[in-house]
N, C-alpha and C. Protein backbone atom coordinates (compact mmCIF):
# COMPACT_ATOMS: atom_id res chain seq x y z
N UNK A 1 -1.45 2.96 15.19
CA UNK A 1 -1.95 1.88 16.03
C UNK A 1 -3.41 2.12 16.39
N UNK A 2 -4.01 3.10 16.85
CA UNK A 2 -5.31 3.80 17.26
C UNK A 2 -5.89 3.46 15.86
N UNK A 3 -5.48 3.62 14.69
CA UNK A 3 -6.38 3.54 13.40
C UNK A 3 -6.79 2.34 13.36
N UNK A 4 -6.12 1.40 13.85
CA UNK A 4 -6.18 -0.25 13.22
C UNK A 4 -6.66 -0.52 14.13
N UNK A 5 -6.85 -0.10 15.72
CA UNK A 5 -7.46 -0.61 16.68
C UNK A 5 -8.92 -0.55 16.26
N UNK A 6 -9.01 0.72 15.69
CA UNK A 6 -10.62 1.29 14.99
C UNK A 6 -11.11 0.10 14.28
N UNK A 7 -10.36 -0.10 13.43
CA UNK A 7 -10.64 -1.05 12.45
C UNK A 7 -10.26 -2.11 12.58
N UNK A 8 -9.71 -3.01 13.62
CA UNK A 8 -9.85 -4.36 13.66
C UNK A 8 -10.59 -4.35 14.76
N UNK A 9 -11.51 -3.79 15.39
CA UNK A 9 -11.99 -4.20 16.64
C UNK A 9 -11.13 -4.35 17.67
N UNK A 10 -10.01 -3.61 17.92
CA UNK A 10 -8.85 -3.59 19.47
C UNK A 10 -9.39 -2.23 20.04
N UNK A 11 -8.39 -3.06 21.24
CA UNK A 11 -8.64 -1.76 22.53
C UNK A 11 -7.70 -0.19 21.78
N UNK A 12 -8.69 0.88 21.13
CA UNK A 12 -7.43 2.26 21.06
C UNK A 12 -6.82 2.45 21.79
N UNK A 13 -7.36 2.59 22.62
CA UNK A 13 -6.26 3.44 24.26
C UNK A 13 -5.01 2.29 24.39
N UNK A 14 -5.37 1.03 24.47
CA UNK A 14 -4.28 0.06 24.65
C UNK A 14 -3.19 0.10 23.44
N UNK A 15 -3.93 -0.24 22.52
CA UNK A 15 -2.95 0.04 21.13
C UNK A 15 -2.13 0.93 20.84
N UNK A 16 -2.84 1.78 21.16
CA UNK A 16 -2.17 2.95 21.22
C UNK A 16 -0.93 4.07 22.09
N UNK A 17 -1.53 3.01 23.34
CA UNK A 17 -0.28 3.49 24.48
C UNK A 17 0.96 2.30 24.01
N UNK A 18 0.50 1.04 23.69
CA UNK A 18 1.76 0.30 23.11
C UNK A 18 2.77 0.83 22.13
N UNK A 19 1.80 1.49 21.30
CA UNK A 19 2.65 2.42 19.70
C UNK A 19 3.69 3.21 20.56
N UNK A 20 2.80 3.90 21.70
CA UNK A 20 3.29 4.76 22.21
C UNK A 20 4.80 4.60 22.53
N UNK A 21 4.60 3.78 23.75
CA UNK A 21 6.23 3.01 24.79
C UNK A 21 6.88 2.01 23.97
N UNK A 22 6.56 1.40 22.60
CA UNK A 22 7.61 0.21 22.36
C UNK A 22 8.75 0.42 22.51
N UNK A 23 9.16 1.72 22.21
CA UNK A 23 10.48 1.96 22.07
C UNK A 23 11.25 3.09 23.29
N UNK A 24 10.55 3.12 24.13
CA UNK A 24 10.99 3.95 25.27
C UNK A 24 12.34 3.55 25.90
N UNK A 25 13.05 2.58 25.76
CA UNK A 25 14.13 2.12 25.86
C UNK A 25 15.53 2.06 25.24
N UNK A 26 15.59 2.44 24.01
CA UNK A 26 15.89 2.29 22.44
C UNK A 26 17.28 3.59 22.74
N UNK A 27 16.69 4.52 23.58
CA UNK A 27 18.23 5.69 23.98
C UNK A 27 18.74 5.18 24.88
N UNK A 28 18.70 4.15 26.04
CA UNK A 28 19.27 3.52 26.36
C UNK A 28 20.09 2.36 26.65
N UNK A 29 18.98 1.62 25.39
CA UNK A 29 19.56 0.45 25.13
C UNK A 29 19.76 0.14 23.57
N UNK A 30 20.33 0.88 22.80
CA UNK A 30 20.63 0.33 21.50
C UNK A 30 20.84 -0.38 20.59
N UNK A 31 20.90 -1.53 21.22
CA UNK A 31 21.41 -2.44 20.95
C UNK A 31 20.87 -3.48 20.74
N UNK A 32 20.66 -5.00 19.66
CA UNK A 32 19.63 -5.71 19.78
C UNK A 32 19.87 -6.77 20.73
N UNK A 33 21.06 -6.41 21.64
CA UNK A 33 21.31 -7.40 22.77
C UNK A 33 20.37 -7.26 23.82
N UNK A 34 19.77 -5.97 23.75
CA UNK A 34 19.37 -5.38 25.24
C UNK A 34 17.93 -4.85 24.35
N UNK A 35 17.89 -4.25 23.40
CA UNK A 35 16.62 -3.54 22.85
C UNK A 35 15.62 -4.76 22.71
N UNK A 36 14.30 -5.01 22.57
CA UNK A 36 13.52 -4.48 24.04
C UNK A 36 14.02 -4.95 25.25
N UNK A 37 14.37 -6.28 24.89
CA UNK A 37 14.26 -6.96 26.56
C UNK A 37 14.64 -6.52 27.80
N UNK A 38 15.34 -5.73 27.92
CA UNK A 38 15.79 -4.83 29.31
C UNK A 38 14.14 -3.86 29.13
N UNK A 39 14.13 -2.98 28.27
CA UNK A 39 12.79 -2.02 28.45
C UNK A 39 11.45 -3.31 29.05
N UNK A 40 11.46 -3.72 28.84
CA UNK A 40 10.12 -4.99 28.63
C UNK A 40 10.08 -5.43 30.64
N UNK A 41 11.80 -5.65 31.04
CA UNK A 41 11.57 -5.94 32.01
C UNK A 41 11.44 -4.72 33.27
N UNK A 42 11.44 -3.45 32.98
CA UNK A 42 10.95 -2.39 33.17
C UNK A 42 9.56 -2.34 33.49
N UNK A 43 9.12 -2.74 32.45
CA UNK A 43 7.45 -2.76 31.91
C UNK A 43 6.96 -3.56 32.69
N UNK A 44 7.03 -4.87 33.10
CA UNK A 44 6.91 -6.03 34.03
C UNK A 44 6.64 -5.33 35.62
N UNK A 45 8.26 -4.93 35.44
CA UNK A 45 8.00 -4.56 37.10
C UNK A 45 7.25 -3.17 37.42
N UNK A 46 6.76 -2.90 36.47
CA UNK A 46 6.02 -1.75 36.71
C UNK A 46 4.54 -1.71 36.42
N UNK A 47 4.11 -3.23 36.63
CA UNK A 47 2.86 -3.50 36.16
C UNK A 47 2.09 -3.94 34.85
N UNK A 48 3.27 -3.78 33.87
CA UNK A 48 2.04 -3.56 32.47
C UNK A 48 1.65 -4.81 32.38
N UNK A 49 0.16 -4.85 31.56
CA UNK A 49 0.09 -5.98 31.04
C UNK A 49 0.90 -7.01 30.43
N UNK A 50 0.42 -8.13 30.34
CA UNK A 50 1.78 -9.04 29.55
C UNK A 50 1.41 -9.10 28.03
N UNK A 51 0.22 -8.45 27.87
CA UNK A 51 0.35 -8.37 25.83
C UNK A 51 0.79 -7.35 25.55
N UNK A 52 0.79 -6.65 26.38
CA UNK A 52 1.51 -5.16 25.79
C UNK A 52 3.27 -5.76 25.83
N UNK A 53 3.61 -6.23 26.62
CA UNK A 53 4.89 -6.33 26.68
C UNK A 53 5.20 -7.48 25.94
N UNK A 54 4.70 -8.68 25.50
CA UNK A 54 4.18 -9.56 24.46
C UNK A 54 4.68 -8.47 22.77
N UNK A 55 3.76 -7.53 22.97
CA UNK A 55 3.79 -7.25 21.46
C UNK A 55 4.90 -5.87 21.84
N UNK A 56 5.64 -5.52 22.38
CA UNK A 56 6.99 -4.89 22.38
C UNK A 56 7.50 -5.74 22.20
N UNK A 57 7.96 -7.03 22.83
CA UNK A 57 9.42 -7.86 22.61
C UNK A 57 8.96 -8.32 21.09
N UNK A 58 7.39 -8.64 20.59
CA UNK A 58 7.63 -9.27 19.55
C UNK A 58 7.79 -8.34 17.87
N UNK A 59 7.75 -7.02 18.62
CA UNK A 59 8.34 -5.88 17.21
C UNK A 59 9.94 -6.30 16.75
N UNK A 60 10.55 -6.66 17.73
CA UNK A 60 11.39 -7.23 17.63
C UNK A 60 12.38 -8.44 17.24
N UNK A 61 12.35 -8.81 15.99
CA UNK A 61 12.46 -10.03 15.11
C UNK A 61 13.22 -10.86 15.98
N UNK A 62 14.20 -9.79 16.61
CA UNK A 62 16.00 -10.44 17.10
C UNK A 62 14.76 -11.58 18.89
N UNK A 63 13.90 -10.77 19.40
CA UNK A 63 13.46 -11.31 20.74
C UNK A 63 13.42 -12.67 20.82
N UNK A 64 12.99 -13.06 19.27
CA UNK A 64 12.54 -14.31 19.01
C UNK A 64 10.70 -14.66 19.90
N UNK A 65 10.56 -13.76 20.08
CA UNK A 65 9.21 -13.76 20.79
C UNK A 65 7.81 -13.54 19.76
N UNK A 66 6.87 -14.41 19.33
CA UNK A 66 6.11 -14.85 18.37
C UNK A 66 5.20 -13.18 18.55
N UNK A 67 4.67 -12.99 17.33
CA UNK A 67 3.70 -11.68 17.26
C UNK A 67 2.41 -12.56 17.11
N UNK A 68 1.49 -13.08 18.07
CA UNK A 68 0.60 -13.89 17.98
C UNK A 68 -1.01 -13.16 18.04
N UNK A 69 -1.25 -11.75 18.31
CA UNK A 69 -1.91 -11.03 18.91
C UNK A 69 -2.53 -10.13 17.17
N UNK A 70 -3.49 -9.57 17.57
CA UNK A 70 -3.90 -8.52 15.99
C UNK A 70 -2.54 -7.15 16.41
N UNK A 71 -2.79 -7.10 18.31
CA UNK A 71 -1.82 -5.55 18.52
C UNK A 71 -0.64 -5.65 17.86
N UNK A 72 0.00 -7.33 18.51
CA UNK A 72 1.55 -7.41 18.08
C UNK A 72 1.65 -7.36 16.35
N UNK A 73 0.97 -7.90 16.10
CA UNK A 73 0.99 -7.88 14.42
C UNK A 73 0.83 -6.92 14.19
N UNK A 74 0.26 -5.47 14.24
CA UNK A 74 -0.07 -4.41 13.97
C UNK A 74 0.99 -3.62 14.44
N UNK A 75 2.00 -3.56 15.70
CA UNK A 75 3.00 -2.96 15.77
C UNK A 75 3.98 -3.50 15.03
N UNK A 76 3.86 -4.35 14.83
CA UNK A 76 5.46 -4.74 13.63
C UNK A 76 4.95 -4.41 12.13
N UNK A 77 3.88 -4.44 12.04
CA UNK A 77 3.85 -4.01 10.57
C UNK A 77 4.10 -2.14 10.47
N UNK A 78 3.61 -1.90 11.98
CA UNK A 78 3.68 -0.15 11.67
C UNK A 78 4.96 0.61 12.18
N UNK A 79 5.50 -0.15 12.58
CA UNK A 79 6.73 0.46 13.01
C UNK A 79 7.72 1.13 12.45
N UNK A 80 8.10 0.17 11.42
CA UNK A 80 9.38 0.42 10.68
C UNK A 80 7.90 1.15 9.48
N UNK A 81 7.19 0.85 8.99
CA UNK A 81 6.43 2.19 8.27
C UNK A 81 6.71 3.21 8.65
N UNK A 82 5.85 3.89 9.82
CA UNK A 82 6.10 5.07 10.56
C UNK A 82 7.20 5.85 10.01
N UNK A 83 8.54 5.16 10.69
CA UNK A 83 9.94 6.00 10.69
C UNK A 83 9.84 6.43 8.79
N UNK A 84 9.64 5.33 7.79
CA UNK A 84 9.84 5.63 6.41
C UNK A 84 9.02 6.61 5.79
N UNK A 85 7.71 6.88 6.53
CA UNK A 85 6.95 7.78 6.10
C UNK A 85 7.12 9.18 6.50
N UNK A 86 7.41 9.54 7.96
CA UNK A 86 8.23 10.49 8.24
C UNK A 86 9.69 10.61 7.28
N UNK A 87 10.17 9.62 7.28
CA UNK A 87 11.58 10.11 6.49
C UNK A 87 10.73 11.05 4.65
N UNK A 88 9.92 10.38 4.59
CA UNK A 88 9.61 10.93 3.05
C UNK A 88 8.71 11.82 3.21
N UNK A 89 8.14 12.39 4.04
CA UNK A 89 8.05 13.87 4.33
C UNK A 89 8.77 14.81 4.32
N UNK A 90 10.07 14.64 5.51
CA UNK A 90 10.86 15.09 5.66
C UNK A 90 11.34 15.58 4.64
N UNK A 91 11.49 14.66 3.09
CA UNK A 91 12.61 15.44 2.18
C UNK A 91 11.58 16.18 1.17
N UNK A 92 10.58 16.27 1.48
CA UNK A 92 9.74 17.07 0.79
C UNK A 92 9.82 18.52 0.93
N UNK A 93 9.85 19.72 0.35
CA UNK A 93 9.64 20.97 0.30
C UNK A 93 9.08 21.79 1.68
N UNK A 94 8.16 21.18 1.75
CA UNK A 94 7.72 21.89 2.80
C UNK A 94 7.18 20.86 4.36
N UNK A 95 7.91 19.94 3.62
CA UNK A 95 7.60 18.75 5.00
C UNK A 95 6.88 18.60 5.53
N UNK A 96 5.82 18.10 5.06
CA UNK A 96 4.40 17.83 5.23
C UNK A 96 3.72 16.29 4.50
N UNK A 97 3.39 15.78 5.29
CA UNK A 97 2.22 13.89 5.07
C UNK A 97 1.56 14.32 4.15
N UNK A 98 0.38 15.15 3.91
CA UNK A 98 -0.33 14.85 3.25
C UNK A 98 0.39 15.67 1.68
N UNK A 99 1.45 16.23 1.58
CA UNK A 99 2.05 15.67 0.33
C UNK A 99 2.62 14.30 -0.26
N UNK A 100 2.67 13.52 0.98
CA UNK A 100 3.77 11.85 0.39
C UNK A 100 2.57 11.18 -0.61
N UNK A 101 3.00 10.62 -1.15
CA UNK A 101 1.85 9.18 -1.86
C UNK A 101 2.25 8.35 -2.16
N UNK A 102 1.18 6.82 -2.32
CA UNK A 102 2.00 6.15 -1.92
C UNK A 102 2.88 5.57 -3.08
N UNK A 103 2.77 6.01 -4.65
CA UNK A 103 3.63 5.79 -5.18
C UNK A 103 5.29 6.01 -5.39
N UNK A 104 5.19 6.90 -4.42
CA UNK A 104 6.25 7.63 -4.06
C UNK A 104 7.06 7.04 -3.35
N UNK A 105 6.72 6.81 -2.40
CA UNK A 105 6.81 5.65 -1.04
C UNK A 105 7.67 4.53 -1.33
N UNK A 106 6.77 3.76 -2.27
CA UNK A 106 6.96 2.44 -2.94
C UNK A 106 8.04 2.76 -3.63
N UNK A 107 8.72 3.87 -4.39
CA UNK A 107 9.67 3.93 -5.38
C UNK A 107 10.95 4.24 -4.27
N UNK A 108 10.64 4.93 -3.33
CA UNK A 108 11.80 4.97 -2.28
C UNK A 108 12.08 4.11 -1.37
N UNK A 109 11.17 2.77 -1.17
CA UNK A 109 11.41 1.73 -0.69
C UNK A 109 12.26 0.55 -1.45
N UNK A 110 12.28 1.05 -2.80
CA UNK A 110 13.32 0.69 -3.76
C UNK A 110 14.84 0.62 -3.21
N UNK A 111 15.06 2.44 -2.70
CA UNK A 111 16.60 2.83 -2.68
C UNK A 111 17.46 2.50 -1.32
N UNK A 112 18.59 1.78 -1.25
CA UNK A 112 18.82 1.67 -0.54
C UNK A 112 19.31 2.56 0.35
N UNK A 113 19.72 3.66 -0.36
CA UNK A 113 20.51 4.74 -0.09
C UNK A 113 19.43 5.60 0.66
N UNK A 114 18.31 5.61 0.25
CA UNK A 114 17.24 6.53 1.27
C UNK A 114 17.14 5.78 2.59
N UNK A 115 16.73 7.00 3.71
CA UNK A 115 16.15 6.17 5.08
C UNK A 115 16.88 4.76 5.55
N UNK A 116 18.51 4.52 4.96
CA UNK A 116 19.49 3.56 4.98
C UNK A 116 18.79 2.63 6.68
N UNK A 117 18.49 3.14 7.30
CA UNK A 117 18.47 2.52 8.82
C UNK A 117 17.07 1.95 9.40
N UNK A 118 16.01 1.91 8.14
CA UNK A 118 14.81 1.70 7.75
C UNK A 118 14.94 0.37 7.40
N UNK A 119 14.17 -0.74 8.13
CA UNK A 119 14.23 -2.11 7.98
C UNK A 119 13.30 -2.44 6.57
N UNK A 120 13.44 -2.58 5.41
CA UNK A 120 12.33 -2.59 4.26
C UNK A 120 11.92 -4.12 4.49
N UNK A 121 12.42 -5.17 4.64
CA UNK A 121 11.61 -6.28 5.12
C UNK A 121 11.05 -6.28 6.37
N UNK A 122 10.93 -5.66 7.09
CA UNK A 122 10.09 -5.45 8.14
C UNK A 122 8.54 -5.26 8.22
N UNK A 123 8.89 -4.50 7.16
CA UNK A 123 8.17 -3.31 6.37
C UNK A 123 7.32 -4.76 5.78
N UNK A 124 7.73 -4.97 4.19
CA UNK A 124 6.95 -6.19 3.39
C UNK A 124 6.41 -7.25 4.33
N UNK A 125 7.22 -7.43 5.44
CA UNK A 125 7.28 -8.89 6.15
C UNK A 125 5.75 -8.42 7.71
N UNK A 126 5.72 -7.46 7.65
CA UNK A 126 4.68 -6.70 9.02
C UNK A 126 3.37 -6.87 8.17
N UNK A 127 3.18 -6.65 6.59
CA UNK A 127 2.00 -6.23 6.15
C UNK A 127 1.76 -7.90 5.83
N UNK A 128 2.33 -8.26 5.32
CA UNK A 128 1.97 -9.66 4.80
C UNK A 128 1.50 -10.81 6.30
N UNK A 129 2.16 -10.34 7.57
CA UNK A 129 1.73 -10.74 8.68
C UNK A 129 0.41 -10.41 9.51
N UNK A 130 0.14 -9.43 8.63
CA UNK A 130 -1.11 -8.28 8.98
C UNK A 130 -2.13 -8.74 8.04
N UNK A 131 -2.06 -9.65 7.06
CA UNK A 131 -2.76 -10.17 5.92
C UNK A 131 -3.43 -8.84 5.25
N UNK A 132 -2.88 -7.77 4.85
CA UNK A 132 -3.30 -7.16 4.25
C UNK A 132 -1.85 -6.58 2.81
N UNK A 133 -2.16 -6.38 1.25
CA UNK A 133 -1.13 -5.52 0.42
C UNK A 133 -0.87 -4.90 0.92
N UNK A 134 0.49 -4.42 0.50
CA UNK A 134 1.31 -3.30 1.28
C UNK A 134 0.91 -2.30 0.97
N UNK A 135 0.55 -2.03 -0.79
CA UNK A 135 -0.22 -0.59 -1.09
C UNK A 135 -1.25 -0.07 -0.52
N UNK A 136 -1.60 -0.73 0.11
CA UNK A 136 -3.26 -0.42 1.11
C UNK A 136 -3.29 0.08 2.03
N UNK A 137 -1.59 -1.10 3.05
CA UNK A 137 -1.32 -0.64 3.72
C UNK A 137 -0.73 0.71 4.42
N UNK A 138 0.20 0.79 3.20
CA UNK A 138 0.88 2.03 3.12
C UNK A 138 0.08 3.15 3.47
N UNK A 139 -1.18 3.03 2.12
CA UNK A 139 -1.76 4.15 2.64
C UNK A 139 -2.85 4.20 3.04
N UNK A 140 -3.31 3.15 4.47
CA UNK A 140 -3.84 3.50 5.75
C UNK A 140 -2.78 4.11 6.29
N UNK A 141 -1.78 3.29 6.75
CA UNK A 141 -0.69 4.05 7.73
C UNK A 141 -0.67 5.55 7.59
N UNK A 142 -0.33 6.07 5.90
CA UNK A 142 -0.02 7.29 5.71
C UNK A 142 -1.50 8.11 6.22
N UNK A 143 -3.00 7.75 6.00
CA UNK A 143 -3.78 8.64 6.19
C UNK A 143 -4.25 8.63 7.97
N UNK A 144 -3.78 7.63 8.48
CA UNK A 144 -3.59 7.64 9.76
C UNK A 144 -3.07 9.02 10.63
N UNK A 145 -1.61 8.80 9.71
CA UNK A 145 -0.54 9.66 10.61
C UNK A 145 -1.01 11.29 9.74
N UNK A 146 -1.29 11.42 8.83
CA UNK A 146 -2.21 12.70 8.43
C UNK A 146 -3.22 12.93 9.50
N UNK A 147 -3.94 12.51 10.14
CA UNK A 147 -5.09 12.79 10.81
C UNK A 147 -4.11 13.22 12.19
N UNK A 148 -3.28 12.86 12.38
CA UNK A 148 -2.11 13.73 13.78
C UNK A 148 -1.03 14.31 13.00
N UNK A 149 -0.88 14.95 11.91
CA UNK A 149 0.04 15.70 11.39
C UNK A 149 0.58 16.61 12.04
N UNK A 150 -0.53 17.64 12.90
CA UNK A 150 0.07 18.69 13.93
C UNK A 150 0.54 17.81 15.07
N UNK A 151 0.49 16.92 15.48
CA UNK A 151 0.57 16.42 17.08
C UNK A 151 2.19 15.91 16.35
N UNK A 152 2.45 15.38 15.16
CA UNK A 152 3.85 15.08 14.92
C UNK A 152 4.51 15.81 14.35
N UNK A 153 4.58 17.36 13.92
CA UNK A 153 4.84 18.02 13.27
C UNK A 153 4.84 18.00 11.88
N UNK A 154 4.36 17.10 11.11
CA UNK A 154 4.20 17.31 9.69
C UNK A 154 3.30 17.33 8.61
């Protein structure tokens, strides 16, 4: 989120505390009955802005709440990335980002059987909302989350 704030002209700190909390709710509310919208009304009464809480409910396809914003568009395209790019670290040798690439990526976004709980139209459907290819995208996201490899462990 901080990368794209760089580069589309957004607030980092804001973008970035959004990346942060979208999902701060998600162990308690599991569910897409309650996931965000109970966290969101948390967020409300605790002050946040209303685009931040705008682009939480609208990561959320089920909210029905429009991603009208560059932030909200930028958290739904990076979201469900994120988790898939960590997952394809993960099964790497020594579990580490700056081994993934993005051809790699792309061939495991194929399987259904990988990262099973990984939304892949989310994924196609975030970048194309983001008006940018996914291969590009991919790997901004990936050289993003390389530049905090230690802060996420990989």
């Amino acid at each position: 989120m901080r990368a794209y704030a760089r580069a589309r002209g957004g607030d980092e700190e804001r973008w970035g505390l959004t990346g942060l909390i979208h999902d701060f709710d998600w162990e308690r509310h599991p569910d897409l009955e309650r996931h965000p919208m109970k966290g969101v009304l948390v967020l409300r009464a605790k002050g946040w802005p209303e685009d931040v809480c705008r682009a939480v409910l609208g990561h959320a396809v089920h909210s029905g709440v429009p991603r009208d914003t560059e932030m909200a568009k930028t958290l739904y395209a990076c979201d469900e990335l994120c988790g898939f790019l960590v997952a394809c670290a993960l099964i790497l040798p020594e579990k580490r980002l700056d081994q993934v690439e993005v051809a790699s990526v792309r061939k495991k976004l194929k399987r259904a059987d990988f990262a099973r709980n990984v939304n892949r139209d989310d994924i196609v459907t975030g970048a194309a909302e983001l008006g940018v290819e996914l291969d590009p995208h991919i790997a901004f996201v990936l050289e993003a989350m390389r530049g905090i490899s230690a802060e996420l462990g990989l």
